[in-house]
PDB file of N, CA and C in Angstrom:
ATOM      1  N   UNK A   1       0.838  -1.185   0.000  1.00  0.00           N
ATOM      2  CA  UNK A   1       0.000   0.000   0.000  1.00  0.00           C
ATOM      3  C   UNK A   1       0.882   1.247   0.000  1.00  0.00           C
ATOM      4  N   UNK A   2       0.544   2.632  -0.206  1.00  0.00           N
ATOM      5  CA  UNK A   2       1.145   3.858  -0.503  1.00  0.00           C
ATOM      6  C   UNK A   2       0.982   4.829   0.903  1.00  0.00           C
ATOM      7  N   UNK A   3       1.765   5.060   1.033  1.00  0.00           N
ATOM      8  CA  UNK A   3       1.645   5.995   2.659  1.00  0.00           C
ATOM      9  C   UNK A   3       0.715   7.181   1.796  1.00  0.00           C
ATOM     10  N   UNK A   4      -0.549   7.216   2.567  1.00  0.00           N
ATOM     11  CA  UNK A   4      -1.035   8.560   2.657  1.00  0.00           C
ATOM     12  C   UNK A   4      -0.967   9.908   2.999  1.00  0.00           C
ATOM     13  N   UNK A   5      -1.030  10.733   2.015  1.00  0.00           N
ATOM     14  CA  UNK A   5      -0.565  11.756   2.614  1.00  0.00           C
ATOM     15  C   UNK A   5      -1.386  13.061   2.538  1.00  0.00           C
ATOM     16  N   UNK A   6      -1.682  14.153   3.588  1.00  0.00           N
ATOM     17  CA  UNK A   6      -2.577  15.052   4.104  1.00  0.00           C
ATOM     18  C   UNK A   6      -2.535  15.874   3.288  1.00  0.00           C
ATOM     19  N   UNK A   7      -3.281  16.836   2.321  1.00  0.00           N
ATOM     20  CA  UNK A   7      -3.300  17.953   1.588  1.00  0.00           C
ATOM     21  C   UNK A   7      -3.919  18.771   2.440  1.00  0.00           C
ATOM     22  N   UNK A   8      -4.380  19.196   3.405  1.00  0.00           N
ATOM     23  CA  UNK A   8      -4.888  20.102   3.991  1.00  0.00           C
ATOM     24  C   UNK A   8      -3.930  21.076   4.090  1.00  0.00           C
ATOM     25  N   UNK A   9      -4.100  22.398   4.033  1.00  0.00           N
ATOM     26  CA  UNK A   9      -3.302  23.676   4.094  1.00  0.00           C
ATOM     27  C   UNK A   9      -2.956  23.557   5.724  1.00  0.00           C
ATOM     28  N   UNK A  10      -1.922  23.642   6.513  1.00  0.00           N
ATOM     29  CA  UNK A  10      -1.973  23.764   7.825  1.00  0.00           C
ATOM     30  C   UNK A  10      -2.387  25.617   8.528  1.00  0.00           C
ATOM     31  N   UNK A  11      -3.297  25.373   9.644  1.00  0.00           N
ATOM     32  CA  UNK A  11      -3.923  26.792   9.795  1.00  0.00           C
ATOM     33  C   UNK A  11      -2.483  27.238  10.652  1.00  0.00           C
ATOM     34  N   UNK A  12      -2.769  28.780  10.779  1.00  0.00           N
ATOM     35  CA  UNK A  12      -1.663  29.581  11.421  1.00  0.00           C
ATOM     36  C   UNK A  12      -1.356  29.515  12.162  1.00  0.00           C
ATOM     37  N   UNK A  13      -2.356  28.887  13.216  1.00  0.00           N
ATOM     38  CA  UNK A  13      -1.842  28.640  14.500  1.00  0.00           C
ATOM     39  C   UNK A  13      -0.585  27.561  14.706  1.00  0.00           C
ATOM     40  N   UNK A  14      -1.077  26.250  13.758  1.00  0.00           N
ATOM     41  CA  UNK A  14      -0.021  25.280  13.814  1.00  0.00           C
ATOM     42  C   UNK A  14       1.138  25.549  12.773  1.00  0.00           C
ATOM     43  N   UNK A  15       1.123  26.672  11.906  1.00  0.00           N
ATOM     44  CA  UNK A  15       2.699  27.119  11.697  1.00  0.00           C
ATOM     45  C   UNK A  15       3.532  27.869  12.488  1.00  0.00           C
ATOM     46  N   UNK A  16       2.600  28.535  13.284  1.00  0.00           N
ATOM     47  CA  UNK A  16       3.479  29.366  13.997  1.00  0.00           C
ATOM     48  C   UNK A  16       3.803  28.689  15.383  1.00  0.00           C
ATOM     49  N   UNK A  17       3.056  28.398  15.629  1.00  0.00           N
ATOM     50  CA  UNK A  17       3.028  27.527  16.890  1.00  0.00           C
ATOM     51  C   UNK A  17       4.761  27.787  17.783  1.00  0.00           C
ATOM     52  N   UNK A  18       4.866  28.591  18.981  1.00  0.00           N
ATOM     53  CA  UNK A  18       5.954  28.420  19.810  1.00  0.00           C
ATOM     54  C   UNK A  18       7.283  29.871  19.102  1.00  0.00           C
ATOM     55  N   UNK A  19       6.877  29.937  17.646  1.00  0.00           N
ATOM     56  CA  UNK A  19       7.848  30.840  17.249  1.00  0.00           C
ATOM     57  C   UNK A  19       7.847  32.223  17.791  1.00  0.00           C
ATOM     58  N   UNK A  20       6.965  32.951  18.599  1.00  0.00           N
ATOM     59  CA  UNK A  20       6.629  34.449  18.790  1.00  0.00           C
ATOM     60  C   UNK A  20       7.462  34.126  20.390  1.00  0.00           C
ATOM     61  N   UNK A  21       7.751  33.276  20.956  1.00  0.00           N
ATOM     62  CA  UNK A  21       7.838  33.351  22.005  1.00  0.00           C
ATOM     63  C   UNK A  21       9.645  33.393  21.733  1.00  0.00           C
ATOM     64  N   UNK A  22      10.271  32.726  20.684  1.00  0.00           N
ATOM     65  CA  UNK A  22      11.873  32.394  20.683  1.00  0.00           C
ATOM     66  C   UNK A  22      11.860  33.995  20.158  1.00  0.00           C
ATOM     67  N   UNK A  23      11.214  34.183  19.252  1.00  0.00           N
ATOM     68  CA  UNK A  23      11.233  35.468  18.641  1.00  0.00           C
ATOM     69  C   UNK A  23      12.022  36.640  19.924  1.00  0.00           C
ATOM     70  N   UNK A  24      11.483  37.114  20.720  1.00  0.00           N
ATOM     71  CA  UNK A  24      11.714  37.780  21.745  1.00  0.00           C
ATOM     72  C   UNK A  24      12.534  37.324  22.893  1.00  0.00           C
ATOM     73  N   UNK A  25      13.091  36.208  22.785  1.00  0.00           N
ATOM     74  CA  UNK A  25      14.158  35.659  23.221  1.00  0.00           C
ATOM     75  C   UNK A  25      13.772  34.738  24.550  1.00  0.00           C
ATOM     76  N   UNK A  26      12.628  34.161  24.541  1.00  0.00           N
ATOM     77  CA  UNK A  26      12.124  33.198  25.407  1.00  0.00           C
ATOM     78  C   UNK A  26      12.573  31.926  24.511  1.00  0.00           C
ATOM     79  N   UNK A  27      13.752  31.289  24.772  1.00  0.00           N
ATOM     80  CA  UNK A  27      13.676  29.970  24.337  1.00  0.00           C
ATOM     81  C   UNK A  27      13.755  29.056  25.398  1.00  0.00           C
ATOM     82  N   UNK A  28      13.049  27.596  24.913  1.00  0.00           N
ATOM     83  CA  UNK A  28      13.300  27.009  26.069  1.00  0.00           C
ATOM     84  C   UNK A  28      14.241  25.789  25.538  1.00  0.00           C
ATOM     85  N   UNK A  29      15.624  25.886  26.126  1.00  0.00           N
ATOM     86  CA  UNK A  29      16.473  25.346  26.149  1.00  0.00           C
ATOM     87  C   UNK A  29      17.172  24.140  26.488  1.00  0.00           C
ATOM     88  N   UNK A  30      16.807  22.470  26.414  1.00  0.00           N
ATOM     89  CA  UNK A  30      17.015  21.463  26.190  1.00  0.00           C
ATOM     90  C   UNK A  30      18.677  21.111  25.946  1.00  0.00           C
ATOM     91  N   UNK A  31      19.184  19.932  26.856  1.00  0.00           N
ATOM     92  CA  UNK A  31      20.709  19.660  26.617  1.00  0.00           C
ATOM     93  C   UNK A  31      20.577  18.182  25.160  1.00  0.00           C
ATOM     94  N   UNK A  32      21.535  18.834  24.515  1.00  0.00           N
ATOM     95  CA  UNK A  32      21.874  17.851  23.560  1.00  0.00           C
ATOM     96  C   UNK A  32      22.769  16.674  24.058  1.00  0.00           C
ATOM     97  N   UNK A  33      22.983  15.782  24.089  1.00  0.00           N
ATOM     98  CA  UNK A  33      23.842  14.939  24.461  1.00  0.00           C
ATOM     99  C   UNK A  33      24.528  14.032  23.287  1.00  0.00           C
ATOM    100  N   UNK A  34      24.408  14.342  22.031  1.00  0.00           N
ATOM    101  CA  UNK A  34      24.853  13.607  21.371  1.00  0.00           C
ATOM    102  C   UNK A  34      26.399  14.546  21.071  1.00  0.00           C
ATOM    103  N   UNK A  35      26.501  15.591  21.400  1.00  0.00           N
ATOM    104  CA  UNK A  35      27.936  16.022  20.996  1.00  0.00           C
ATOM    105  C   UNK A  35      28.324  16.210  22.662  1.00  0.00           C
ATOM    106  N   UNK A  36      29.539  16.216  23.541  1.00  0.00           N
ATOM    107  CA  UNK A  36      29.758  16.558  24.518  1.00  0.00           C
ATOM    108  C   UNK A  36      30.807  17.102  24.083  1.00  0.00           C
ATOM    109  N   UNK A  37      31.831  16.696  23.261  1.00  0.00           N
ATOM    110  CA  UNK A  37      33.464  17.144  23.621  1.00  0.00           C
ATOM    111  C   UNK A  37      33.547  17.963  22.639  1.00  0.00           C
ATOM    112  N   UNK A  38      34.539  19.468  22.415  1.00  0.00           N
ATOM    113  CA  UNK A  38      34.861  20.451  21.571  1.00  0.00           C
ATOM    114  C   UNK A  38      36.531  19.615  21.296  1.00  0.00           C
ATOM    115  N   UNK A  39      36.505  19.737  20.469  1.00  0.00           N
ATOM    116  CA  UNK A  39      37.603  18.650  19.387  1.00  0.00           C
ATOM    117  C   UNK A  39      38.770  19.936  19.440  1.00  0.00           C
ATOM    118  N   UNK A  40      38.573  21.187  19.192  1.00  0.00           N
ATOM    119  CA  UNK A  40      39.495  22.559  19.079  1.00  0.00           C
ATOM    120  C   UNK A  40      40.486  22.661  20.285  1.00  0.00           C
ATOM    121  N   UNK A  41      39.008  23.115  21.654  1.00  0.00           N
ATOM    122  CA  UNK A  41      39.951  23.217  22.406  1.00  0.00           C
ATOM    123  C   UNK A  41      40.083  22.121  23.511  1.00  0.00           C
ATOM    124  N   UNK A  42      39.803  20.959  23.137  1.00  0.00           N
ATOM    125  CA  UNK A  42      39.853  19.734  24.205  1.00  0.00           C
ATOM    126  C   UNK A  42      39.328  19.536  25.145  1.00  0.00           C
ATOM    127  N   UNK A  43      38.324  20.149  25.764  1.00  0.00           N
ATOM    128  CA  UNK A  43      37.324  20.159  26.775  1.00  0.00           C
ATOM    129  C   UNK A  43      35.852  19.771  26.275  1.00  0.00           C
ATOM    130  N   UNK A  44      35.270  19.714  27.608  1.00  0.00           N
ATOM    131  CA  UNK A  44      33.514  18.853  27.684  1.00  0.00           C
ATOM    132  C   UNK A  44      33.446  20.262  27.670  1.00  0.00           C
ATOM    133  N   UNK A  45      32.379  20.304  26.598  1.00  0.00           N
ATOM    134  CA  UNK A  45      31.686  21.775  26.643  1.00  0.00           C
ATOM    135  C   UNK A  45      29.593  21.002  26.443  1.00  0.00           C
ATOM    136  N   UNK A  46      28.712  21.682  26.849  1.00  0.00           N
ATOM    137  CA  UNK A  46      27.596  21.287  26.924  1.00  0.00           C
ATOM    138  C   UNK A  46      26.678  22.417  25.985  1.00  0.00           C
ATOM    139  N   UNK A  47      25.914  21.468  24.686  1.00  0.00           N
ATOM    140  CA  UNK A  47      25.495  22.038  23.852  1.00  0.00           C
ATOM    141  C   UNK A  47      24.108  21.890  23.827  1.00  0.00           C
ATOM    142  N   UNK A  48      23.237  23.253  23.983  1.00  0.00           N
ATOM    143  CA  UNK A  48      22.288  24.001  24.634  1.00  0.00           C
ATOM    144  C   UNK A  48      21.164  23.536  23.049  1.00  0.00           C
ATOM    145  N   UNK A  49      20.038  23.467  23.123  1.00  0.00           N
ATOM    146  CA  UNK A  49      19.021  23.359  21.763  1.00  0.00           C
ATOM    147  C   UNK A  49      17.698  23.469  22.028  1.00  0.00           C
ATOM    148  N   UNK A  50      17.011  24.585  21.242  1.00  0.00           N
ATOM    149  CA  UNK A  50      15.847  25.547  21.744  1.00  0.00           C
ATOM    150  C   UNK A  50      14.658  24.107  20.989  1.00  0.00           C
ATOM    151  N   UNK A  51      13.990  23.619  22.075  1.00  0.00           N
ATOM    152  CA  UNK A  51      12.892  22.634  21.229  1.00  0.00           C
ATOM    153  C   UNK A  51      11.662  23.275  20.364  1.00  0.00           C
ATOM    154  N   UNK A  52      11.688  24.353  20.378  1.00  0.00           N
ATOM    155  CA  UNK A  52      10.992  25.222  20.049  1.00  0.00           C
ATOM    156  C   UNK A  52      11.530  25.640  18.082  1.00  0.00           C
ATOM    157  N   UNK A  53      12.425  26.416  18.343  1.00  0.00           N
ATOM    158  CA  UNK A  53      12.919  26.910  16.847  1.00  0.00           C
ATOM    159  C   UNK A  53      14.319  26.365  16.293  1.00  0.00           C
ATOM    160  N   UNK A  54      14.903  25.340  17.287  1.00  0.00           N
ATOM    161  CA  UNK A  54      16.272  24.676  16.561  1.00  0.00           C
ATOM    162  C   UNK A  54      17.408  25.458  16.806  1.00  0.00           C
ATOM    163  N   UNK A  55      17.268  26.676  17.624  1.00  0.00           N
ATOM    164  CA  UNK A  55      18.528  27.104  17.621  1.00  0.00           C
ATOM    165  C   UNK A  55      19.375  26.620  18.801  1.00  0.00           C
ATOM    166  N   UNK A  56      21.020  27.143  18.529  1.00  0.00           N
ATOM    167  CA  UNK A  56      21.825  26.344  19.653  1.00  0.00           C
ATOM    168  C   UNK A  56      22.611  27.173  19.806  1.00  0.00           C
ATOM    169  N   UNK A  57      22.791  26.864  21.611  1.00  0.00           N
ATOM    170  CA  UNK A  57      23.722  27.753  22.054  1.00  0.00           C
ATOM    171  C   UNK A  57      24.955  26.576  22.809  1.00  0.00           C
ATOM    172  N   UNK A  58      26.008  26.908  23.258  1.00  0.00           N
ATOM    173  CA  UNK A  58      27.169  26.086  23.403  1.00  0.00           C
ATOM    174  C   UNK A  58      27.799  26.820  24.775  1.00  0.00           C
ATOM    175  N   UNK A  59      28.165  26.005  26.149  1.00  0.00           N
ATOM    176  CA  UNK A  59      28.323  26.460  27.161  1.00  0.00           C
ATOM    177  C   UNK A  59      30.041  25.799  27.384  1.00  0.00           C
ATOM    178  N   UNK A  60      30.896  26.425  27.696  1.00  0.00           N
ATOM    179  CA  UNK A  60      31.848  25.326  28.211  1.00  0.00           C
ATOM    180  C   UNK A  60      31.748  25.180  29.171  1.00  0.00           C
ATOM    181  N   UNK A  61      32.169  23.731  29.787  1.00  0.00           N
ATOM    182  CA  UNK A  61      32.504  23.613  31.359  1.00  0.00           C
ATOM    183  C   UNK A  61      33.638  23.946  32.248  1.00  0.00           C
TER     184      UNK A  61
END
């Protein structure tokens, strides 16, 4: 069988959904754990990721 797939236009709410809030600098910030170590300068550094809009921030320890 063929995976089905939705043509419905998605409404505004569910595109925007969470973006007005990173917008203004409310992100909410989640630890990545699949990278720990900075390869440059040889230390555990802990890499920060907004579940919201994908962005990342990078902390060293």
């Amino acid at each position: 069988m063929a995976d089905i797939i939705a043509f419905r236009k998605p409404s505004l709410k569910e595109q925007h959904k969470g973006k007005t809030l990173c917008r203004h600098g409310h992100h909410k910030w989640e630890v990545d754990k699949a990278r720990q170590f900075d390869v440059k300068q040889g230390r555990l550094v802990t890499l920060y990721r907004c579940a919201r809009c994908g962005k990342q921030r990078v902390r060293a320890d």
